[in-house]
C-alpha atoms as a PDB file:
ATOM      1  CA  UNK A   1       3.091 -31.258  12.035  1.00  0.00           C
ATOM      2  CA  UNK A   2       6.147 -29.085  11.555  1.00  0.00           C
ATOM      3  CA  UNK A   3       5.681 -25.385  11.267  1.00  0.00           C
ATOM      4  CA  UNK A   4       8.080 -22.852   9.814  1.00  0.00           C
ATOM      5  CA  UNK A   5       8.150 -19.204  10.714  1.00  0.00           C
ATOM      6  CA  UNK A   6      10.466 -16.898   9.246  1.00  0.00           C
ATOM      7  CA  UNK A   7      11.363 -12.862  10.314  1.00  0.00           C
ATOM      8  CA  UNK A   8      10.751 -12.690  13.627  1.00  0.00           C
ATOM      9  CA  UNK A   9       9.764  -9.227  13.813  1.00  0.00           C
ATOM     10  CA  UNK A  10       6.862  -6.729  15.855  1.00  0.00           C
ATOM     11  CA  UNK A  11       3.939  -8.393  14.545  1.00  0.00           C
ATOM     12  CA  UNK A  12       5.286 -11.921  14.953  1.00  0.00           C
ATOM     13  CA  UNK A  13       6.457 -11.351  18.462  1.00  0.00           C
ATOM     14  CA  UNK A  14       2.809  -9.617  19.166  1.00  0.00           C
ATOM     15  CA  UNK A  15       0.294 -12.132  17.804  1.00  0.00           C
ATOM     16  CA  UNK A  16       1.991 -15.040  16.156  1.00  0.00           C
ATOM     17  CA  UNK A  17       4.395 -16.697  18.344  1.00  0.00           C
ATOM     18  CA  UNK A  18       1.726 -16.152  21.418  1.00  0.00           C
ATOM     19  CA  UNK A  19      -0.609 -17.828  19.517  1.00  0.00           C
ATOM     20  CA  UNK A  20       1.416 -20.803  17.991  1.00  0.00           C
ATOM     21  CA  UNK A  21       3.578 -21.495  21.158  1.00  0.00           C
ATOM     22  CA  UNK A  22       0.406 -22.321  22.553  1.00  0.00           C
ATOM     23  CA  UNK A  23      -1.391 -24.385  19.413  1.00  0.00           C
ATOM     24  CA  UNK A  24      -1.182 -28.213  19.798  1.00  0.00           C
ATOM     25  CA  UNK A  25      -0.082 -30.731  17.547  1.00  0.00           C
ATOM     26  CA  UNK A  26       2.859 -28.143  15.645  1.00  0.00           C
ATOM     27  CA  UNK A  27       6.179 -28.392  15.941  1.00  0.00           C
ATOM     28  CA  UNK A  28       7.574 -24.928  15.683  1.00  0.00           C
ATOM     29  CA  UNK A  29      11.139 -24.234  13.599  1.00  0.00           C
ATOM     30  CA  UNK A  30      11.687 -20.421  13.669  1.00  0.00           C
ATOM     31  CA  UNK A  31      14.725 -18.905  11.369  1.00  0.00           C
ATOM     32  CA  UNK A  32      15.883 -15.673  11.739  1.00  0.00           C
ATOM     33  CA  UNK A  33      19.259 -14.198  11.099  1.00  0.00           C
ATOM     34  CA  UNK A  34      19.528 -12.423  14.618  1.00  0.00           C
ATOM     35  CA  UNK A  35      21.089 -14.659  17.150  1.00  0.00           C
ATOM     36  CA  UNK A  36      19.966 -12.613  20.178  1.00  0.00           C
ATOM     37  CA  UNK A  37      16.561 -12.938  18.465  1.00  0.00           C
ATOM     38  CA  UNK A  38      17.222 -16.630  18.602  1.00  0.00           C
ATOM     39  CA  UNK A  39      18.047 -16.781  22.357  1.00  0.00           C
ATOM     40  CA  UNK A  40      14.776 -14.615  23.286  1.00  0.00           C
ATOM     41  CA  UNK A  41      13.061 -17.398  21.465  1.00  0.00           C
ATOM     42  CA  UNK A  42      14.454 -20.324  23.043  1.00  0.00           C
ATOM     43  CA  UNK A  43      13.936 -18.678  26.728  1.00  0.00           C
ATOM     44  CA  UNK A  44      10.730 -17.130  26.177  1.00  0.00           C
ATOM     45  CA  UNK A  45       8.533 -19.698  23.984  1.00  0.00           C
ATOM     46  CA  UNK A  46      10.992 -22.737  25.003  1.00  0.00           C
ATOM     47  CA  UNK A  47      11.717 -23.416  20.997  1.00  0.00           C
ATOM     48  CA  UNK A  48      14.196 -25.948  20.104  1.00  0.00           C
ATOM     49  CA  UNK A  49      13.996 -25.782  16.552  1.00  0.00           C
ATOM     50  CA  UNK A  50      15.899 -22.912  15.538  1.00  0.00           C
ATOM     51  CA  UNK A  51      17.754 -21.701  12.542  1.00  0.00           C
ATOM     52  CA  UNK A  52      19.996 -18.788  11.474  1.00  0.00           C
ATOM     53  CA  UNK A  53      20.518 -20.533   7.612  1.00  0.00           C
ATOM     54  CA  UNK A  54      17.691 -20.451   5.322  1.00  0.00           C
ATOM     55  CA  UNK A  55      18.516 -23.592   3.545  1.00  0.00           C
ATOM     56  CA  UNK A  56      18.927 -25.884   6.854  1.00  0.00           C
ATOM     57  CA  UNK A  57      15.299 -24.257   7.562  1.00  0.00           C
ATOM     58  CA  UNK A  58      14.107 -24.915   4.559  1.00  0.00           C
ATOM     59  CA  UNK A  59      15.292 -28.752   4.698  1.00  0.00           C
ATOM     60  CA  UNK A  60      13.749 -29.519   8.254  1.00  0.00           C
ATOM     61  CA  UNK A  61      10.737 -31.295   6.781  1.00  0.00           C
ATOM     62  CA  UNK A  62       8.206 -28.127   7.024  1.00  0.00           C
ATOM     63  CA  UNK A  63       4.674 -28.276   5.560  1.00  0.00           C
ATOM     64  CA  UNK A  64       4.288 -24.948   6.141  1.00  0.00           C
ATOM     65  CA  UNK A  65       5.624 -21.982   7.121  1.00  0.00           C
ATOM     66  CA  UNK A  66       4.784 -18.151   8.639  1.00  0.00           C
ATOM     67  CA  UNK A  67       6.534 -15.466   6.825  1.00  0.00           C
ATOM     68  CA  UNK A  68       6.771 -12.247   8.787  1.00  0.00           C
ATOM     69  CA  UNK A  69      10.413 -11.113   7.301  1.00  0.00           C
ATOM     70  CA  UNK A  70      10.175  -7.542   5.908  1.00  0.00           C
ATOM     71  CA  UNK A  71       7.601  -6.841   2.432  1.00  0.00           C
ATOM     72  CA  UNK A  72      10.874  -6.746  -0.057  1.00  0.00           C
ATOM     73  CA  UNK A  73      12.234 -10.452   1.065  1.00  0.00           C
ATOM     74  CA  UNK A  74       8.730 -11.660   0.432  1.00  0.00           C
ATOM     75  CA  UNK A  75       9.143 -12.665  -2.974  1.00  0.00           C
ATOM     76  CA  UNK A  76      12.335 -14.579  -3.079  1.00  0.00           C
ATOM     77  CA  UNK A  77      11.250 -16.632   0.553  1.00  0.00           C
ATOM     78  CA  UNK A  78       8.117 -17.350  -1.155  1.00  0.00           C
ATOM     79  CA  UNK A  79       9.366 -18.864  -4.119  1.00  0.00           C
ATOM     80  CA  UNK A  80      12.047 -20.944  -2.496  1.00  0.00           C
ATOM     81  CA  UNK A  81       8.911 -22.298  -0.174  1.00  0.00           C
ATOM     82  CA  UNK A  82       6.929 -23.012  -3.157  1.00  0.00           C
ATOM     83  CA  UNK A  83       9.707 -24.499  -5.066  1.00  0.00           C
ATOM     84  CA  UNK A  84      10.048 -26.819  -2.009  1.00  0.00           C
ATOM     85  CA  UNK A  85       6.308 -27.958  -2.094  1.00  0.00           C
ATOM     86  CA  UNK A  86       5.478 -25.822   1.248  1.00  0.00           C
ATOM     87  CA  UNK A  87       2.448 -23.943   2.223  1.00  0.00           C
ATOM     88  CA  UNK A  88       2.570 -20.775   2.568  1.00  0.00           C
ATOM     89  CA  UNK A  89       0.627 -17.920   5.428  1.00  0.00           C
ATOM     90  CA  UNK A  90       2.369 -13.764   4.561  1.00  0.00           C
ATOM     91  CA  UNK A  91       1.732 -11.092   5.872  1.00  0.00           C
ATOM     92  CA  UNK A  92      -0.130  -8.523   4.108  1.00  0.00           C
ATOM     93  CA  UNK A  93       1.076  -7.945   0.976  1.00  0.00           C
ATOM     94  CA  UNK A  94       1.888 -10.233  -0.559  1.00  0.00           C
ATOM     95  CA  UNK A  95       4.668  -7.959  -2.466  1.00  0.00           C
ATOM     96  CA  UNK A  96       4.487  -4.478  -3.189  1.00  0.00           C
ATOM     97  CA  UNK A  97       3.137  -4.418  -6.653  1.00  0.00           C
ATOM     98  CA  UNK A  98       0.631  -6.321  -8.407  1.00  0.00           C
ATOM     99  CA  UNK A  99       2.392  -8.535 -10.997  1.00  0.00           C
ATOM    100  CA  UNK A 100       4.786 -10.029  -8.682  1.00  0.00           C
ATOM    101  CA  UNK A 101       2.101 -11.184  -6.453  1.00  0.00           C
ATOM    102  CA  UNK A 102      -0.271 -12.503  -9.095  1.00  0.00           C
ATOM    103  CA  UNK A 103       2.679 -14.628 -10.731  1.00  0.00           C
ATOM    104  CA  UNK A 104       3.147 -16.254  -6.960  1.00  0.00           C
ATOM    105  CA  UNK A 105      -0.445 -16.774  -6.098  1.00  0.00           C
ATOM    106  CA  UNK A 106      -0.788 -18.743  -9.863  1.00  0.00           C
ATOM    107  CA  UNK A 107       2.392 -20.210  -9.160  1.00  0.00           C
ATOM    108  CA  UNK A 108       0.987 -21.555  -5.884  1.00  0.00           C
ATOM    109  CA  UNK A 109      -1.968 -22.279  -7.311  1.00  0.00           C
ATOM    110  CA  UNK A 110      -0.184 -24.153 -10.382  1.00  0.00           C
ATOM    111  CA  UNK A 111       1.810 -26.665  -7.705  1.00  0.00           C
ATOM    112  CA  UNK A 112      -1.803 -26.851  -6.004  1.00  0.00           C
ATOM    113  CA  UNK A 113       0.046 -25.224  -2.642  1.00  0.00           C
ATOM    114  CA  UNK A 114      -1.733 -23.256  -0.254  1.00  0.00           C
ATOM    115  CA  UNK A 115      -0.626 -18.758  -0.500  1.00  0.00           C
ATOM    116  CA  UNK A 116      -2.853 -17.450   2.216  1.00  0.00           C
ATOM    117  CA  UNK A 117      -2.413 -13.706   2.842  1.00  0.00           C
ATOM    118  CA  UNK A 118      -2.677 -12.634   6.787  1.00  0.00           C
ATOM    119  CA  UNK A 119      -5.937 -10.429   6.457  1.00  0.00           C
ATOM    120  CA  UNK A 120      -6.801 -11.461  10.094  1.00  0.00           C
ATOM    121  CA  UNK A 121      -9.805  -9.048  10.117  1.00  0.00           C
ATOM    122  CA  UNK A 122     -11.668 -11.318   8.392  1.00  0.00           C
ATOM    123  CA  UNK A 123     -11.664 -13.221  11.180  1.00  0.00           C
ATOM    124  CA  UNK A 124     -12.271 -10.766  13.931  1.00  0.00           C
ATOM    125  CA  UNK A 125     -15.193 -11.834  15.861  1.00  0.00           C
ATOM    126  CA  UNK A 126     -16.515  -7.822  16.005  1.00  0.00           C
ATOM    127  CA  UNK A 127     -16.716  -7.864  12.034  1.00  0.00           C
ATOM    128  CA  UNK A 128     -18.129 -11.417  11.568  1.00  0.00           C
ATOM    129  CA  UNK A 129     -20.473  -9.779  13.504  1.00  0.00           C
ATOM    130  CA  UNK A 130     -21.117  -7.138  10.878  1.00  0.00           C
ATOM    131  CA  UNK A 131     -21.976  -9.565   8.021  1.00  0.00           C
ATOM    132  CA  UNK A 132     -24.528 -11.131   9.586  1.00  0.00           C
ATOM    133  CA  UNK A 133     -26.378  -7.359   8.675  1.00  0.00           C
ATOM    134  CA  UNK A 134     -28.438  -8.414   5.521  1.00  0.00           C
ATOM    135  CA  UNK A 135     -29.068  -6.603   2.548  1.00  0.00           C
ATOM    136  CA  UNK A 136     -26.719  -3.038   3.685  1.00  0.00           C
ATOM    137  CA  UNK A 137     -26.918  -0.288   1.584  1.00  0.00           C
ATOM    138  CA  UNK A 138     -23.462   1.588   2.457  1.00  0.00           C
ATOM    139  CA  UNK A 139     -20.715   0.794   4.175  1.00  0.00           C
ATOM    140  CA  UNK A 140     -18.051   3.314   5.691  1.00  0.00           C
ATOM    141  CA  UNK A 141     -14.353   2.369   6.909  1.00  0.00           C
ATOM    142  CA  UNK A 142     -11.810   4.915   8.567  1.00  0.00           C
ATOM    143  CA  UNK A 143      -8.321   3.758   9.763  1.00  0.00           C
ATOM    144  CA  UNK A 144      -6.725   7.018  10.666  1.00  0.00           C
ATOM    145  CA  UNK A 145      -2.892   7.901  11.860  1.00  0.00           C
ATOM    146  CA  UNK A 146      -1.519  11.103  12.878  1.00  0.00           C
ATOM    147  CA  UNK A 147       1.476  12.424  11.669  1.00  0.00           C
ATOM    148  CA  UNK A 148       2.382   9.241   9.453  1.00  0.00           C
ATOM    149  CA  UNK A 149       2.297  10.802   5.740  1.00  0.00           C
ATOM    150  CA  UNK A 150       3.877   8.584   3.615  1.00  0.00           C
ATOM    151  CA  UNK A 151       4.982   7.280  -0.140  1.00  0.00           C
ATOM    152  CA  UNK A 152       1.955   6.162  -1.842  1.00  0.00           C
ATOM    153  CA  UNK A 153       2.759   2.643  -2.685  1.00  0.00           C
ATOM    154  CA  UNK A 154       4.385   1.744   0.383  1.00  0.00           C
ATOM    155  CA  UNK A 155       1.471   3.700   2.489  1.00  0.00           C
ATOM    156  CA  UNK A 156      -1.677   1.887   0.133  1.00  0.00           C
ATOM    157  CA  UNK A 157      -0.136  -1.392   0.207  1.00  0.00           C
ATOM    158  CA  UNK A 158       1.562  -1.841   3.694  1.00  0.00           C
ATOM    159  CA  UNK A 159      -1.601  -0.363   5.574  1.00  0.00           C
ATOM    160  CA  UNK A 160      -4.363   0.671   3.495  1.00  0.00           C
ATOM    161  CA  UNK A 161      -4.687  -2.885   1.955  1.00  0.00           C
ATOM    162  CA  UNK A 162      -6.734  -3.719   5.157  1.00  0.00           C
ATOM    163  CA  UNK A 163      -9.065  -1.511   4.557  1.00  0.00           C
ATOM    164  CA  UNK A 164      -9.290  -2.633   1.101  1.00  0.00           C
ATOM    165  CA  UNK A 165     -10.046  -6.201   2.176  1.00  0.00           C
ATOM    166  CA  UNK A 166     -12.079  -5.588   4.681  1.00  0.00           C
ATOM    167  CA  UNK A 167     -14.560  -3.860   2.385  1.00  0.00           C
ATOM    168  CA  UNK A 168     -14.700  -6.769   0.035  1.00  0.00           C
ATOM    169  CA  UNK A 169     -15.163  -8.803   3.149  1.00  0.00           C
ATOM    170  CA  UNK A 170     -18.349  -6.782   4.038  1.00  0.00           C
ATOM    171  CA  UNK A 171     -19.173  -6.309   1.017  1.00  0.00           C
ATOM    172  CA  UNK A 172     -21.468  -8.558  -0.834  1.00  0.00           C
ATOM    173  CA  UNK A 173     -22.499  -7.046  -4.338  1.00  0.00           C
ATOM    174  CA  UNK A 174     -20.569  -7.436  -7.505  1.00  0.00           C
ATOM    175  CA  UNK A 175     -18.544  -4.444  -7.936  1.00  0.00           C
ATOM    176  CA  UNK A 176     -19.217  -2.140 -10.814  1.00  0.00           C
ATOM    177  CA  UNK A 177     -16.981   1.397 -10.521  1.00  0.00           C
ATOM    178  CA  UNK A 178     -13.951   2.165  -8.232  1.00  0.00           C
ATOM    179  CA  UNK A 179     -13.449   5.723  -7.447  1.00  0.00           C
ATOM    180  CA  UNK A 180     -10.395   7.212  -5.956  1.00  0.00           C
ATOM    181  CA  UNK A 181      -9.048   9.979  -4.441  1.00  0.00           C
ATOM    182  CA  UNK A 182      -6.043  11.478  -2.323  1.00  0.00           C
ATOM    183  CA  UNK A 183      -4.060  14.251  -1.044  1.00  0.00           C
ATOM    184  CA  UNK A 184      -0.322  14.366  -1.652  1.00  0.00           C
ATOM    185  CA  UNK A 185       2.183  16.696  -0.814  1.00  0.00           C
ATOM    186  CA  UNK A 186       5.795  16.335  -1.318  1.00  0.00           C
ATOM    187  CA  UNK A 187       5.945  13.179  -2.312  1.00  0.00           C
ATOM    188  CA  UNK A 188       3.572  12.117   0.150  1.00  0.00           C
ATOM    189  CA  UNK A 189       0.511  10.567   0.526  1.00  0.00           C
ATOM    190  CA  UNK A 190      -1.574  11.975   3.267  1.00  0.00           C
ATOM    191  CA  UNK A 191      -5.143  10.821   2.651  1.00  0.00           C
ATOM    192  CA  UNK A 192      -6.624   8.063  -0.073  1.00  0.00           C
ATOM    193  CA  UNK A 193     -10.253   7.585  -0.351  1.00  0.00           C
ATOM    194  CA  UNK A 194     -11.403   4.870  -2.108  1.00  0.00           C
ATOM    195  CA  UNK A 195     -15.196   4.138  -3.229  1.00  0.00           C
ATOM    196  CA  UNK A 196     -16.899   0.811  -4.392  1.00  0.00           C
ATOM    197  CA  UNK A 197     -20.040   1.245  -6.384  1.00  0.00           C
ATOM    198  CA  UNK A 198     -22.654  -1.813  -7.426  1.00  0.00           C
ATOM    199  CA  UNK A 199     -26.485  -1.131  -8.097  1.00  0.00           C
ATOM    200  CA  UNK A 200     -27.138  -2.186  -4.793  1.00  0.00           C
ATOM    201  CA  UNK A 201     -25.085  -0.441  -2.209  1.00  0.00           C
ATOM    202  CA  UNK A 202     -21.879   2.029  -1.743  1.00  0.00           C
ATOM    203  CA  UNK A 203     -18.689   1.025  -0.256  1.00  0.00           C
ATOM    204  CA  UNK A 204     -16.046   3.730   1.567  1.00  0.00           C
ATOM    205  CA  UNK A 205     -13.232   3.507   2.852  1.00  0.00           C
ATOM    206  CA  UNK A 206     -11.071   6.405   4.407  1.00  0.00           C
ATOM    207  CA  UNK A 207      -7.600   6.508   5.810  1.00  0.00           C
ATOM    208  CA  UNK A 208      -6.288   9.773   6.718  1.00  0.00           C
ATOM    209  CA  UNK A 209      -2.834   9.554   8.077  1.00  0.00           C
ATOM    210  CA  UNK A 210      -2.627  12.992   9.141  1.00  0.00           C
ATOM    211  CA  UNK A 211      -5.807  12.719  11.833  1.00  0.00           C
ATOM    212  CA  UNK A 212      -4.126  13.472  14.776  1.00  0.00           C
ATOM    213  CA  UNK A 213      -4.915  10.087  16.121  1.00  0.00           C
ATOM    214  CA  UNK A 214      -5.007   6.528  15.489  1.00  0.00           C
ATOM    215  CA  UNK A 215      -8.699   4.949  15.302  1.00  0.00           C
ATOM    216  CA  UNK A 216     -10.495   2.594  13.335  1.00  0.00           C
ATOM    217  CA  UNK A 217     -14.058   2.231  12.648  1.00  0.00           C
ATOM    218  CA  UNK A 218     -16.532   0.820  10.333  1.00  0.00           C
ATOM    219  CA  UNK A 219     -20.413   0.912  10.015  1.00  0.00           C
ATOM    220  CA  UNK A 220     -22.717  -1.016   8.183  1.00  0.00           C
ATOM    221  CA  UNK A 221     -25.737   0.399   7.380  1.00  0.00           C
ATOM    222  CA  UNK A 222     -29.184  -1.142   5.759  1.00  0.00           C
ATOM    223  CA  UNK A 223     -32.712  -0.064   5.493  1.00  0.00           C
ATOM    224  CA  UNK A 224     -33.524  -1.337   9.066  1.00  0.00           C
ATOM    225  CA  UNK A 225     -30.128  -1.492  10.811  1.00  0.00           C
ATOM    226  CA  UNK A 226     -26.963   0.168  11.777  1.00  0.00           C
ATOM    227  CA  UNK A 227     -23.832  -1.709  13.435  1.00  0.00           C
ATOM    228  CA  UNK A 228     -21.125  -0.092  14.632  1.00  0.00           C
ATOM    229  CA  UNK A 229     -17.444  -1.292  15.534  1.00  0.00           C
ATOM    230  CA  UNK A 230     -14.856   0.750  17.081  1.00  0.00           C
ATOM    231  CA  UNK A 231     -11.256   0.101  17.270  1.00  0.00           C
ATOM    232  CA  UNK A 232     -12.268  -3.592  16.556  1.00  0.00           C
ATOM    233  CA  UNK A 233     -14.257  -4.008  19.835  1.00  0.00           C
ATOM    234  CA  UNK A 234     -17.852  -4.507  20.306  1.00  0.00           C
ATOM    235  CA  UNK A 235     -20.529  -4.670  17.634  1.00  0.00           C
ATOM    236  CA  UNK A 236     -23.262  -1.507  19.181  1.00  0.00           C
ATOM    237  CA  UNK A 237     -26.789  -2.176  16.848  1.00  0.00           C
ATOM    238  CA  UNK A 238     -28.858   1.535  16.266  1.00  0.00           C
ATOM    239  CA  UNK A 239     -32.679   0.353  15.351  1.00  0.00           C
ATOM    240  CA  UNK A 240     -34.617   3.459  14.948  1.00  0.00           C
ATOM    241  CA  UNK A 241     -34.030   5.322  17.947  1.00  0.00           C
ATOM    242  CA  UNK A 242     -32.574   2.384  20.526  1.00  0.00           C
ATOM    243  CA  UNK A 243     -29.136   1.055  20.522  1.00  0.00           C
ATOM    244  CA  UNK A 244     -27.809  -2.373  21.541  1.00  0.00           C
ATOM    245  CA  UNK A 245     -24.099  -3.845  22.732  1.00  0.00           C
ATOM    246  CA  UNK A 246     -23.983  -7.340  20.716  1.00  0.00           C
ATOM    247  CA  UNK A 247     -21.496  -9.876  21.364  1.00  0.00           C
ATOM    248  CA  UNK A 248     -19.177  -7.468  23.637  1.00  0.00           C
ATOM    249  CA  UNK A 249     -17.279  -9.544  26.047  1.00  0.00           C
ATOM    250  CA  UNK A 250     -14.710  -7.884  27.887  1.00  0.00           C
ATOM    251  CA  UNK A 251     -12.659 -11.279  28.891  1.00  0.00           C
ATOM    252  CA  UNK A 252     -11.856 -12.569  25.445  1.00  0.00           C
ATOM    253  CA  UNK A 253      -7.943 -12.043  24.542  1.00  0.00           C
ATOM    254  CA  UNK A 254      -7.149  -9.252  22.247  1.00  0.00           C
ATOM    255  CA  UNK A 255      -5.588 -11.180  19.791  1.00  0.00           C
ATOM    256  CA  UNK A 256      -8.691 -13.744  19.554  1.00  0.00           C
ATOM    257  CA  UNK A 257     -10.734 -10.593  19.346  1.00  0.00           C
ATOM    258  CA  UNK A 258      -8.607  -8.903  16.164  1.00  0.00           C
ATOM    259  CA  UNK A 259      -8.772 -12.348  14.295  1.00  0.00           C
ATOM    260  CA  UNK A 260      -5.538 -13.515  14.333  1.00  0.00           C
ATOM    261  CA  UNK A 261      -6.528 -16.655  16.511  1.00  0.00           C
ATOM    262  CA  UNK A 262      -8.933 -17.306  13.773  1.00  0.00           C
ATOM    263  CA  UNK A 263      -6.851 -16.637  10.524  1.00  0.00           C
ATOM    264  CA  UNK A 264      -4.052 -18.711  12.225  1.00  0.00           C
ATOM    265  CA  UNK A 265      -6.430 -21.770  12.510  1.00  0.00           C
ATOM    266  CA  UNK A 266      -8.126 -21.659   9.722  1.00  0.00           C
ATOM    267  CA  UNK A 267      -4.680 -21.789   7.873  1.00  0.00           C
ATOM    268  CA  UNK A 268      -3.522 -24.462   9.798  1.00  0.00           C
ATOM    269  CA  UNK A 269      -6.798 -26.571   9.320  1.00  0.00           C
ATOM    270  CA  UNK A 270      -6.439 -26.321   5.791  1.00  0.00           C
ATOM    271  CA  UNK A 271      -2.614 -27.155   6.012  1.00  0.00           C
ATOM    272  CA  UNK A 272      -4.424 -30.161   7.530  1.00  0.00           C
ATOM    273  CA  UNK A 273      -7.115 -30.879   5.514  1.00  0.00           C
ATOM    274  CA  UNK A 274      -5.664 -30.383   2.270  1.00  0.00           C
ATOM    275  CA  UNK A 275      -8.453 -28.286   1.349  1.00  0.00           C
ATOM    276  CA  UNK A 276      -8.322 -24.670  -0.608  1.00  0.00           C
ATOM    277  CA  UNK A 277     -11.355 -22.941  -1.669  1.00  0.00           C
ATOM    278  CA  UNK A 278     -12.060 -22.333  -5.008  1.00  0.00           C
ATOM    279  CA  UNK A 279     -12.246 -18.963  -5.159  1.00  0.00           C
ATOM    280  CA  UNK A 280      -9.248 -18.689  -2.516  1.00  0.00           C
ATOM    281  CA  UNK A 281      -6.349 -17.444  -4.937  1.00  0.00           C
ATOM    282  CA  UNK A 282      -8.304 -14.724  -6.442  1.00  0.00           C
ATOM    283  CA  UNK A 283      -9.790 -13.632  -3.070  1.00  0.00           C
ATOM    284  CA  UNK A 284      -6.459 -13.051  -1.511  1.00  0.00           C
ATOM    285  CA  UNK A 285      -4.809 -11.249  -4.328  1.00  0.00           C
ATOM    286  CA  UNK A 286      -8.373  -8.948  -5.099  1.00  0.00           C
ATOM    287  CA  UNK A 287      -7.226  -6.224  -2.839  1.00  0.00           C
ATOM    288  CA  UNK A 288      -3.791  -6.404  -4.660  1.00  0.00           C
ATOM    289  CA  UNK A 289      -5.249  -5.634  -7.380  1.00  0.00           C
ATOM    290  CA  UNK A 290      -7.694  -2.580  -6.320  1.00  0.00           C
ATOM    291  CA  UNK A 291      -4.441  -1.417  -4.050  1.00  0.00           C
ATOM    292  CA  UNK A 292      -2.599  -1.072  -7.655  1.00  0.00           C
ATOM    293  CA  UNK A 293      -5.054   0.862  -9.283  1.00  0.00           C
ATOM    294  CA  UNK A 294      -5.168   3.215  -6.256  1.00  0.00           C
ATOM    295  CA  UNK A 295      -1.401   4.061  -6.788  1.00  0.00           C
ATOM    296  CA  UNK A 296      -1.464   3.993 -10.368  1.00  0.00           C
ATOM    297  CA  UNK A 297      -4.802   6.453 -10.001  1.00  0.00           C
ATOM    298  CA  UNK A 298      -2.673   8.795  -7.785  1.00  0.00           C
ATOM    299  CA  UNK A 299       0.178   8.930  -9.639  1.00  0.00           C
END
């Protein structure tokens, strides 16, 4: 099966390509306009299919591609794929504002194409662990940053969409009220909190970008249990007064361990399969939509 990838930036260098290079049955074409980008791809990952011309990409017989080029290309690259009856895996978002993404995830939808957004927490072994947690009454997410302040839209939908998506993940009631709050100064967003409200449980989640650290944490809390994940590692269990490691195993790779091994495959197996989930297209763009109303709540 032939496999596009396009922008060959941080994050695909980090977790894609190692991941991909490795996958069998793909044939990787990569396309990026930076030759010496090009070279480091042919030496490091051995690829032979590469491109600096969108078009020549585009005609190479992909079913589907990876696009990691920068948030304000992602429109235009997704419709051309679309238009060219190719699947589709972006990274998170989709675009920066809500209307532009919901017009390509029905527009995927409408060609009966795959749009899969790259919210590879989902798939992070430590979290998966999380849901199994029945019935939880509250759950509380901080992704913090020091000294990384920035313009709301750009700051809620570039970063604090994770959070955003994770919660939903976790979360299992029917939402009823979104609250929101923030702290900006300048022109700048330093905090956001954000809280999800059903009759049967609470949902936080905190990012505070002026923390004086970079950390990550979540708990999920019921009437009989606590779990605990830090910096997407191991799951610790509280019970009453005892407290249990689950799952923790220090020899699985980092990137299987974050979810991106996971979100990769499950893309490609429904690439394969031909197989979308019903409720797929309105899953993916959800935190879109909550991430809008956050900025347009702010101001």
């Amino acid at each position: 099966m032939k496999i596009g990838m396009i922008g060959i930036g941080d994050i695909a260098k980090k977790a894609y390509l190692p991941v991909l290079a490795q996958t069998k049955g793909i044939e990787l074409h990569v396309c990026t306009r930076n030759e010496e980008t090009l070279k480091e791809m042919a030496e490091t990952y051995s690829i032979q299919h590469l491109y600096q011309n969108i078009d020549q990409w585009l005609a190479s017989g992909i079913t589907a591609a990876f696009v990691h080029s920068s948030t304000e290309s992602h429109e235009s690259i997704i419709d051309k794929l679309l238009d060219n009856g190719i699947h589709v895996y972006v990274d998170k978002p989709i675009t920066y504002n809500l209307e532009s993404s919901t017009r390509l995830m029905k527009k995927a939808e409408s060609k009966g194409l795959l749009l899969m957004v790259g919210f590879n927490r989902r798939y992070a072994p430590p979290y998966m662990k999380l849901k199994e947690l029945a019935e939880p009454n509250m759950i509380v997410m901080q992704k913090n940053r020091g000294h990384h302040a920035g313009e709301a839209r750009q700051f809620v939908f570039d970063d604090f969409i994770h959070v955003i998506d994770t919660l939903l993940d976790l979360f299992p009631y029917p939402i009823e009220d979104i609250r929101v709050r923030g702290k900006q100064e300048n022109g700048l967003l330093h905090h956001v909190v954000l809280q999800l409200e059903s009759a049967q449980g609470t949902a936080i989640g905190i990012m505070n970008r002026e923390a004086g650290t970079s950390e990550e944490k979540v708990e999920v809390m019921s009437a009989t249990e606590t779990r605990k994940v830090i910096n997407v590692n191991e799951v610790i269990s509280h019970i009453d007064k005892d407290s249990l490691t689950l799952g923790s195993d220090d020899w699985q790779p980092t990137l299987e361990k974050r979810g991106f091994h996971g979100v990769i495959a499950t893309f490609l197996e429904a690439v394969t399969d031909g197989s979308v989930s019903p409720n797929h297209y309105q899953r993916d763009l959800q935190a879109h939509l909550i991430a809008e109303k956050i900025v347009e709540t702010l101001g």
